[in-house]
Protein backbone atom coordinates (compact mmCIF):
# COMPACT_ATOMS: atom_id res chain seq x y z
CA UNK A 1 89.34 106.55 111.12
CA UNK A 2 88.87 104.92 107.75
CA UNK A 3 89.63 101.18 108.30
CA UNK A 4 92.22 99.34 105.59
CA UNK A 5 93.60 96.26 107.72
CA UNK A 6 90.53 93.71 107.59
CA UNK A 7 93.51 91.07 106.66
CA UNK A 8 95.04 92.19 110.34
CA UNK A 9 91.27 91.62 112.15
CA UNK A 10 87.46 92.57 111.61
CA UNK A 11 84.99 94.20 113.68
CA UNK A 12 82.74 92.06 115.16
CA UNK A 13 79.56 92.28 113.27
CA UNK A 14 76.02 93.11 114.73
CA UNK A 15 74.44 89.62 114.05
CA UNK A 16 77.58 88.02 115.67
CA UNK A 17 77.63 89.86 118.37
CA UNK A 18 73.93 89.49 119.33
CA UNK A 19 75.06 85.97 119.46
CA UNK A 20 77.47 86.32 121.44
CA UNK A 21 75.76 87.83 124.03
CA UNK A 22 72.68 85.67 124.02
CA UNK A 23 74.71 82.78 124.21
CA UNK A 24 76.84 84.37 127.36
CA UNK A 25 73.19 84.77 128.63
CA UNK A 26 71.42 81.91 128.38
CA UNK A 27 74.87 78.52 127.32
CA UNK A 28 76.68 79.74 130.43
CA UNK A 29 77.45 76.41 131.87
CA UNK A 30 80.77 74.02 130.96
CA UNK A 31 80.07 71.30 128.01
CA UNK A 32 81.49 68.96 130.12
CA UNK A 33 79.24 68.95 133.15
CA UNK A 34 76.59 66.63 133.19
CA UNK A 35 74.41 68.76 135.26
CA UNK A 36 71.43 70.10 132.10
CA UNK A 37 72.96 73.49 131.63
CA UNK A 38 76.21 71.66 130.99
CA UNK A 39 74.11 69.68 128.63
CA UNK A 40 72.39 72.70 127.49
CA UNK A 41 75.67 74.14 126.65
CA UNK A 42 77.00 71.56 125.11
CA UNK A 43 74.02 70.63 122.97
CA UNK A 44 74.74 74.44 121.26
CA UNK A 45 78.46 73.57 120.88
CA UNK A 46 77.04 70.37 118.83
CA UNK A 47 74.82 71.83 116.59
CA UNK A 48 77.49 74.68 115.70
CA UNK A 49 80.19 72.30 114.47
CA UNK A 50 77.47 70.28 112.71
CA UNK A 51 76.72 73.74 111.09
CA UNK A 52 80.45 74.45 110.49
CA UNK A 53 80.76 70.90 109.02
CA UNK A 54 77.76 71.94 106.93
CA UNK A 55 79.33 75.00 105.37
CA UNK A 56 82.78 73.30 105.07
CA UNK A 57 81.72 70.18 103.35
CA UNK A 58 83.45 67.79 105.82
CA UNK A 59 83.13 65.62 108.50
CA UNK A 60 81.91 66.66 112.19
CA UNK A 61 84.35 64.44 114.29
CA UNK A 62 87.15 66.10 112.53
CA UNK A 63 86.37 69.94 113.42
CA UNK A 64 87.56 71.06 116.58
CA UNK A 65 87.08 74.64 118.01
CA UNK A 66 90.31 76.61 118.87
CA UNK A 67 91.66 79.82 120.09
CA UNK A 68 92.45 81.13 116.48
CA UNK A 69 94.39 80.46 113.60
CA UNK A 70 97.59 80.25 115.20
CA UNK A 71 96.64 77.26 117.60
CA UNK A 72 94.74 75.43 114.97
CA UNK A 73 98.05 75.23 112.86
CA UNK A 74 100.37 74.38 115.92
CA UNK A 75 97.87 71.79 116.86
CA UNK A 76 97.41 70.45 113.36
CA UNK A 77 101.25 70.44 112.42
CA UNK A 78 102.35 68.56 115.56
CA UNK A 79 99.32 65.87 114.87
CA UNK A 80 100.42 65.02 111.73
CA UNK A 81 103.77 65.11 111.88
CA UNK A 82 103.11 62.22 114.74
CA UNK A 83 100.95 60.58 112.43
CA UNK A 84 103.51 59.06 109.98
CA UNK A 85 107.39 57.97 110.21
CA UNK A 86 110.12 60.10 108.60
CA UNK A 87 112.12 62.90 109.39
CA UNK A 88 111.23 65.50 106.50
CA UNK A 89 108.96 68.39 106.44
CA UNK A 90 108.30 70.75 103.65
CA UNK A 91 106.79 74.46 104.05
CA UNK A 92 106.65 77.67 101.63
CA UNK A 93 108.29 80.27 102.62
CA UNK A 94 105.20 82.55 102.78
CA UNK A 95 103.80 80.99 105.80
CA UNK A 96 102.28 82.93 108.26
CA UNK A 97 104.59 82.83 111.39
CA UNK A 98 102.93 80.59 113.21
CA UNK A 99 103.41 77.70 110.89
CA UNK A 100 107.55 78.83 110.66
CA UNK A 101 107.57 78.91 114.90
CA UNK A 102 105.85 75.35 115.43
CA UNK A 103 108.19 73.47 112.38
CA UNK A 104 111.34 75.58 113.98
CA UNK A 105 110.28 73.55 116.95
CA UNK A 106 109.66 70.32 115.59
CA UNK A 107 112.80 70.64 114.49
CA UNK A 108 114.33 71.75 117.57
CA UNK A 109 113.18 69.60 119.67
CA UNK A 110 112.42 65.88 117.76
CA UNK A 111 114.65 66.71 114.65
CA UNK A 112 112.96 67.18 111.64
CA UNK A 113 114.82 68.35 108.80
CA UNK A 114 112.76 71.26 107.02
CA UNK A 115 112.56 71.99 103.74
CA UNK A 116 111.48 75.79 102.33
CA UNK A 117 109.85 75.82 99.10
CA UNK A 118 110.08 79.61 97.38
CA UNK A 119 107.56 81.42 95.61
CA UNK A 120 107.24 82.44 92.11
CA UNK A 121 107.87 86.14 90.78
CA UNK A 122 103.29 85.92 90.99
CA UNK A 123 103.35 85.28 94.22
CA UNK A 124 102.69 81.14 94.34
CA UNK A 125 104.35 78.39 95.34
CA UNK A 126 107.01 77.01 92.76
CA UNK A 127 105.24 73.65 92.47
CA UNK A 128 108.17 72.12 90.30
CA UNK A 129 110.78 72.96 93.49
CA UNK A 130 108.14 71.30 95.79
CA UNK A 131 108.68 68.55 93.20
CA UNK A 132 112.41 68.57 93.75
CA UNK A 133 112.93 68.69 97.44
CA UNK A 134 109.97 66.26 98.39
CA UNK A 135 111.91 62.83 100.15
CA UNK A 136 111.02 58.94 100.57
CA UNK A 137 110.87 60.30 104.27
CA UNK A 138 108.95 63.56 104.09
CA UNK A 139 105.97 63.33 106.00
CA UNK A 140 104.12 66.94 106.11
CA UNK A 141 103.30 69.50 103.55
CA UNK A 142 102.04 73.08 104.70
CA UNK A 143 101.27 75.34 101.99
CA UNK A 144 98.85 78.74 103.37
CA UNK A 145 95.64 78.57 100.93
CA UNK A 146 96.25 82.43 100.14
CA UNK A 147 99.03 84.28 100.92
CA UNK A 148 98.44 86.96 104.12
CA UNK A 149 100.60 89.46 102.71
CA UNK A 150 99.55 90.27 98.97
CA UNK A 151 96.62 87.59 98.85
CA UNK A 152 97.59 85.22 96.12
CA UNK A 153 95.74 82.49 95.98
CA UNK A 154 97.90 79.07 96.05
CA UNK A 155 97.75 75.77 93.73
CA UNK A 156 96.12 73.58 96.58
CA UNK A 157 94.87 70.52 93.97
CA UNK A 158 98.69 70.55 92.00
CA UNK A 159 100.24 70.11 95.73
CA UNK A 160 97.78 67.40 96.81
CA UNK A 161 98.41 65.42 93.70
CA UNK A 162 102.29 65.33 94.56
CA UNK A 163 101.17 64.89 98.26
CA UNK A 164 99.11 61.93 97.12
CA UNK A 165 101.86 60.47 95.01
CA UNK A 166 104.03 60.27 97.00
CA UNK A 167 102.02 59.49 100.54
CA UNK A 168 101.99 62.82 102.82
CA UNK A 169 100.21 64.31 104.57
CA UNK A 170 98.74 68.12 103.50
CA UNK A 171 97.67 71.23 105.77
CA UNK A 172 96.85 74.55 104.99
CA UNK A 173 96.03 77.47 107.09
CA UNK A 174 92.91 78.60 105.28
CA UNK A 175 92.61 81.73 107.82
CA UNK A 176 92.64 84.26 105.47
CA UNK A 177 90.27 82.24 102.52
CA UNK A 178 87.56 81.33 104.83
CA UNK A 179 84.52 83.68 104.47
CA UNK A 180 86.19 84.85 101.08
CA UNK A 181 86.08 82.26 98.52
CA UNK A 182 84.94 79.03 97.84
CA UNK A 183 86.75 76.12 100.08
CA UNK A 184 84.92 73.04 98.94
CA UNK A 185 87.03 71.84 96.60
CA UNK A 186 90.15 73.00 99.25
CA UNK A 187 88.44 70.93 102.09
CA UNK A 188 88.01 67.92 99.79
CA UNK A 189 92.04 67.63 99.10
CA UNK A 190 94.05 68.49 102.69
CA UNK A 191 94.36 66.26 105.50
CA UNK A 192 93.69 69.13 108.15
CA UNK A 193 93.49 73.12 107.47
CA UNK A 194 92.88 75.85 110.02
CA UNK A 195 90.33 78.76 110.12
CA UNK A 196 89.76 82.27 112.56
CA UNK A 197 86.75 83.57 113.59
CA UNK A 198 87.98 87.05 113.64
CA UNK A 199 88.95 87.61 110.26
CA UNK A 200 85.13 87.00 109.76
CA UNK A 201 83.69 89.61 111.55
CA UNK A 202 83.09 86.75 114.51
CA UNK A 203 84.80 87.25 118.32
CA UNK A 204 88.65 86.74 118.66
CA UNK A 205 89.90 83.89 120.61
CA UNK A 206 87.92 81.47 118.89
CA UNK A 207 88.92 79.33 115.87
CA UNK A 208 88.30 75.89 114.22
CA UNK A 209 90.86 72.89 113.23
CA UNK A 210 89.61 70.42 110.99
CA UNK A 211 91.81 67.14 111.14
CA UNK A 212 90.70 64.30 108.53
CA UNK A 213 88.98 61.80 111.25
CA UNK A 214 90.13 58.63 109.34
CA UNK A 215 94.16 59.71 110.76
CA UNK A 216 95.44 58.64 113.60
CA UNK A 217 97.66 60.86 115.50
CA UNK A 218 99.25 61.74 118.70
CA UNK A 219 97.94 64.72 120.15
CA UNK A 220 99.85 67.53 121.22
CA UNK A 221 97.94 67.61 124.80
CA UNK A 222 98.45 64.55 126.87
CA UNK A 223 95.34 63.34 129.13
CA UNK A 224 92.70 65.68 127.82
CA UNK A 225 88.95 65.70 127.80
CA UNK A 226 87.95 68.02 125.87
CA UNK A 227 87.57 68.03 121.90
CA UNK A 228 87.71 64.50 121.83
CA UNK A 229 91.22 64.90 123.35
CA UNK A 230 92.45 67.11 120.82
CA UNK A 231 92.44 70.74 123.04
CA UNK A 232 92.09 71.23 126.71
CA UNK A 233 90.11 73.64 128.68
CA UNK A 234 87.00 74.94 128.79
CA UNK A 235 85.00 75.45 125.77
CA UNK A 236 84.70 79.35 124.74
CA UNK A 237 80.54 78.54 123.71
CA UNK A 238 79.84 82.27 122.93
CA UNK A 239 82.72 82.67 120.78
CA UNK A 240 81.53 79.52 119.10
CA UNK A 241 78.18 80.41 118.56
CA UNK A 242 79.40 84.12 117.18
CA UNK A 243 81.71 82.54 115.21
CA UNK A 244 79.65 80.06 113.53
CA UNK A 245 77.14 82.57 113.14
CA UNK A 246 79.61 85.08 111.48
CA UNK A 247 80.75 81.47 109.00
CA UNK A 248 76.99 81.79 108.07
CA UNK A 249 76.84 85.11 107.24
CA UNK A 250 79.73 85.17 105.10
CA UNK A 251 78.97 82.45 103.09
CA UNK A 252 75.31 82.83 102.77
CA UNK A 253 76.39 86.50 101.43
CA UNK A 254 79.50 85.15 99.29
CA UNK A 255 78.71 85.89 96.06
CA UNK A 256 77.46 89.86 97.11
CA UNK A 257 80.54 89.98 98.81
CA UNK A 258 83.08 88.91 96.78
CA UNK A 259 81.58 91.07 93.93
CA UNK A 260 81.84 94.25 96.07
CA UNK A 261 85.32 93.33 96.96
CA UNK A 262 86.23 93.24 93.33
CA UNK A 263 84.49 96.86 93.09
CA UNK A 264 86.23 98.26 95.55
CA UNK A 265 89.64 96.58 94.56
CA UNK A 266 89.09 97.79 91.15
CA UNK A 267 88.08 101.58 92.34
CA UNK A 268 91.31 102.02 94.38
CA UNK A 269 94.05 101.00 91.73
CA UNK A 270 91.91 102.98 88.86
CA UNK A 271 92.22 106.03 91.53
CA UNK A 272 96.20 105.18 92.19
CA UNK A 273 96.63 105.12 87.56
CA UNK A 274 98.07 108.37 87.53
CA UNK A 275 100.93 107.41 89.63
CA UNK A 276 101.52 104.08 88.78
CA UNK A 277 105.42 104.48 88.18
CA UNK A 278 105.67 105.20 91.93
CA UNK A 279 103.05 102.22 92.76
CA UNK A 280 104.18 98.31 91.75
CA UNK A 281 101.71 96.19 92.46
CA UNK A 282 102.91 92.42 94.08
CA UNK A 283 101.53 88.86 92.78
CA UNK A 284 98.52 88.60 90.69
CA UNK A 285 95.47 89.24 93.09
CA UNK A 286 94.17 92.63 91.52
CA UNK A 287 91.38 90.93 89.67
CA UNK A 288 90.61 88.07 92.55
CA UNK A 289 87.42 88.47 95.27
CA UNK A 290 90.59 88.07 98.27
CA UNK A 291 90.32 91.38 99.74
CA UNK A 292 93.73 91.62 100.06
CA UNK A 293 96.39 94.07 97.89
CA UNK A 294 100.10 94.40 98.10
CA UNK A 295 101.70 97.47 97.19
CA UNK A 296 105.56 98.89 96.82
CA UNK A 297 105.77 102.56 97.08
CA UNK A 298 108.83 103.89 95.28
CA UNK A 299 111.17 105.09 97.59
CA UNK A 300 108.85 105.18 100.05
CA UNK A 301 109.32 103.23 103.71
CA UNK A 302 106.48 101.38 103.95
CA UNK A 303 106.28 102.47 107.70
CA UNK A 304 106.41 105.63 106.58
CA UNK A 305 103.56 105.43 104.60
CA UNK A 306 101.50 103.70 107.00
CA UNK A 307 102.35 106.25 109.48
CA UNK A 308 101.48 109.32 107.32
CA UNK A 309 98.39 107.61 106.10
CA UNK A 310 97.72 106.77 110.06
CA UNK A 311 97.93 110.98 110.76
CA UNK A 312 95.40 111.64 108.02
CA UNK A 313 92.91 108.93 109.54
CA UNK A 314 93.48 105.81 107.07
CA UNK A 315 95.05 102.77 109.21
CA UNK A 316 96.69 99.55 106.72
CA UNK A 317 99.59 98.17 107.48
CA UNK A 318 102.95 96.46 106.53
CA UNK A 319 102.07 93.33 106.28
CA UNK A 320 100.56 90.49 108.87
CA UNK A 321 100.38 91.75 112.05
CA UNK A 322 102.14 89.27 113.92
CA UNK A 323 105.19 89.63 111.43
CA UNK A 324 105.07 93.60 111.73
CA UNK A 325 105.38 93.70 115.72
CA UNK A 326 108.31 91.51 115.27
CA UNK A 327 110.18 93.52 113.06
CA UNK A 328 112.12 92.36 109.60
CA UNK A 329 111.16 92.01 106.15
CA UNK A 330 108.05 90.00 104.43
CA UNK A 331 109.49 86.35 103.53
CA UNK A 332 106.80 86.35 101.21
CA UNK A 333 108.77 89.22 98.97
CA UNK A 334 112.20 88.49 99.73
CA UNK A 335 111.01 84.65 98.33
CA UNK A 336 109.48 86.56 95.13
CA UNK A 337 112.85 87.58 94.41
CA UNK A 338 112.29 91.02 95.36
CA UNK A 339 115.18 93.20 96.74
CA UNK A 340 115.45 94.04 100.75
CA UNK A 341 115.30 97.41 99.49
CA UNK A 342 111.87 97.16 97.37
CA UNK A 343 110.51 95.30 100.44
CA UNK A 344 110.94 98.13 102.69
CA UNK A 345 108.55 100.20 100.39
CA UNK A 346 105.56 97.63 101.07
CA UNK A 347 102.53 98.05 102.57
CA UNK A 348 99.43 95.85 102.59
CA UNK A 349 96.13 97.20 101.86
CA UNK A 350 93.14 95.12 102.64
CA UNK A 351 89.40 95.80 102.33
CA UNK A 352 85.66 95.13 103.93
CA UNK A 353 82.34 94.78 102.98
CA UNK A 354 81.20 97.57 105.10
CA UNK A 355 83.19 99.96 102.56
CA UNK A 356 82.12 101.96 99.91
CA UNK A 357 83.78 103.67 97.04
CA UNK A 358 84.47 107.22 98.72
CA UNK A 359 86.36 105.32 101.13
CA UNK A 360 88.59 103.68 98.84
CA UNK A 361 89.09 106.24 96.78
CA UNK A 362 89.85 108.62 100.40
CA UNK A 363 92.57 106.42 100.74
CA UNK A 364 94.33 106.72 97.89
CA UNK A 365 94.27 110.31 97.79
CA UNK A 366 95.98 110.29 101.14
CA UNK A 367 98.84 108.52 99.53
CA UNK A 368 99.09 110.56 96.64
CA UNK A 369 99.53 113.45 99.02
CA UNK A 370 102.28 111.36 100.74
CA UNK A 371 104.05 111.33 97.10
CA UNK A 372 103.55 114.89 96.74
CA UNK A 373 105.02 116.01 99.96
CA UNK A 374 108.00 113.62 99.03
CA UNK A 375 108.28 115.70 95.31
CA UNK A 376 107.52 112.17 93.44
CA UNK A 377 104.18 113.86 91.66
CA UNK A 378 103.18 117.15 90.92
């Protein structure tokens, strides 16, 4: 099976794994005992958010380890919303769902008024309607750093400058950035951001939220030890060590990486030219190292395509996973202005190092054969 859903998960890579297993080996014990495994433990949890910190360009006391990507931004929304008074938070619409279940619940439950902010015809967010709807009482902005669906990459410095303005607070889920480009300058500007180690080729059910140490907050979690009281439960020290070793990989390798990501973004829509009237690419991300790409198939159900490319050993998707299993239409498009009707067409095609240039170019001959069977192309 050729693999096209590295935006959905990674395989664990070798180096990661051979962490993992050492560490399962050897940093057993719970960080919190006192006893010197405990310690032992513990001292490896230490040095791995000292590395993170390292790579990331921030602060140690403000990382702390996580299940994923999804707990990092329910954690990270709920502490700053607590952290400032007012009633008023703003989101884009292309959030991944995790960020639209935990601000439906703020609202729920303690009343927040929530603003969506749309996304341009390129796939951004529409920085002058942020302008627009932001209140004397809005207290959180949460803009994803690039887009899970077609992998545009979002104006994080315009947003902080209006954040800063006007005094709120900024978080962005940088789970599908991290290990892809650059985040210095991204890490520099938000008040907290959330990452995944398995979009990294590190474990799943491990993660990292960084929260800007100088802001005080309520956390979500009352009575905790644990992360400075920040998450409970016992640390997953494996999964932290794997996934600070897969960080390490991934940006040590960045620049090889993000050029072969290019190559192999480049190879597939050169191989898909002969059909382009069928194929409309969404947002501008052809040319970027993100190795995501979102496509519209004309007249083409998206699931139908996936399906069909499935049977002929080529697995993408429709879009983020934990959209897709709960059925409905990208936000992301429908906010681009694009029809319901275009939107069923879509499919999401996203790439890996491991690849190579037969592979991509595999893939799109298995959709061309879709379009033939369907009497679009000779």
């Amino acid at each position: 099976m050729n693999y096209f859903d590295y935006a959905a998960t990674c395989p664990i890579s070798e180096t990661a794994l051979e962490t993992y297993i050492k560490a399962s080996r050897e940093y057993f014990g719970n960080t919190q005992s006192v006893h010197d495994i405990g310690s032992k433990a513990d001292l490896l949890v230490e040095h791995c958010r000292q590395t993170l910190a390292n790579l990331l360009q921030v602060e140690r006391e403000g990382i702390t380890f996580t299940s994923g990507g999804t707990e990092s931004n329910m954690l990270a929304l709920n502490a700053l919303a607590s952290a400032k008074n007012g009633n008023h938070i703003i989101i884009s619409t292309g959030e991944h769902s995790s960020v639209h279940n935990t601000i439906s619940k703020l609202s729920e439950e303690k009343g927040y008024e929530v603003s969506e902010v749309s996304l341009t015809n390129e796939g951004v967010v529409n920085t002058e309607e942020l302008k627009r709807v932001i209140r004397k009482d809005t207290v959180l902005v949460s803009v994803q750093h690039v887009n899970s669906d077609i992998g545009t990459v979002q104006p994080i410095e315009k947003i902080h400058e209006l954040c800063q303005a006007n005094g709120i607070w900024l978080h962005s889920d940088c789970v599908q950035s991290f290990g892809k480009i650059d985040l210095s300058k991204v890490t520099s500007l938000v008040d907290s951001f959330s990452l995944s180690s398995h979009k990294i080729y590190g474990p799943k059910g491990v993660g990292a939220l960084y929260i800007r140490p100088t802001l005080s907050f309520v956390p979500f979690f009352e009575g905790v030890s644990h992360e400075n009281g920040v998450r409970p439960g016992t640390l997953n020290t494996p999964g932290i060590a794997a996934f600070t070793t897969a960080a390490e990989n991934n940006l040590t390798n960045l620049e090889v990486r993000q050029q072969h990501i290019k190559t192999l973004k480049k190879e597939f829509l050169a191989s898909l030219e002969d059909v382009t009237d069928f194929v409309n690419l969404i947002g501008f991300s052809a040319d970027s190292s993100i190795p995501i790409l979102g496509l519209c198939m004309r007249e083409i159900d998206g699931q139908h395509m996936m399906l069909e490319g499935n049977r002929r050993g080529y697995s993408f998707s429709t879009g983020s996973a934990c959209k897709v299993r709960g059925g409905g239409l990208s936000k992301t498009l429908l906010s681009m202005g694009i029809s319901e009707e275009e939107a069923r067409t879509f499919i999401r095609i996203s790439f890996g190092f491991d690849q190579n240039l037969e592979d991509v170019r595999g893939l799109a001959a298995s959709m061309k054969k879709v379009m033939k069977e369907r009497n679009f192309i000779g």
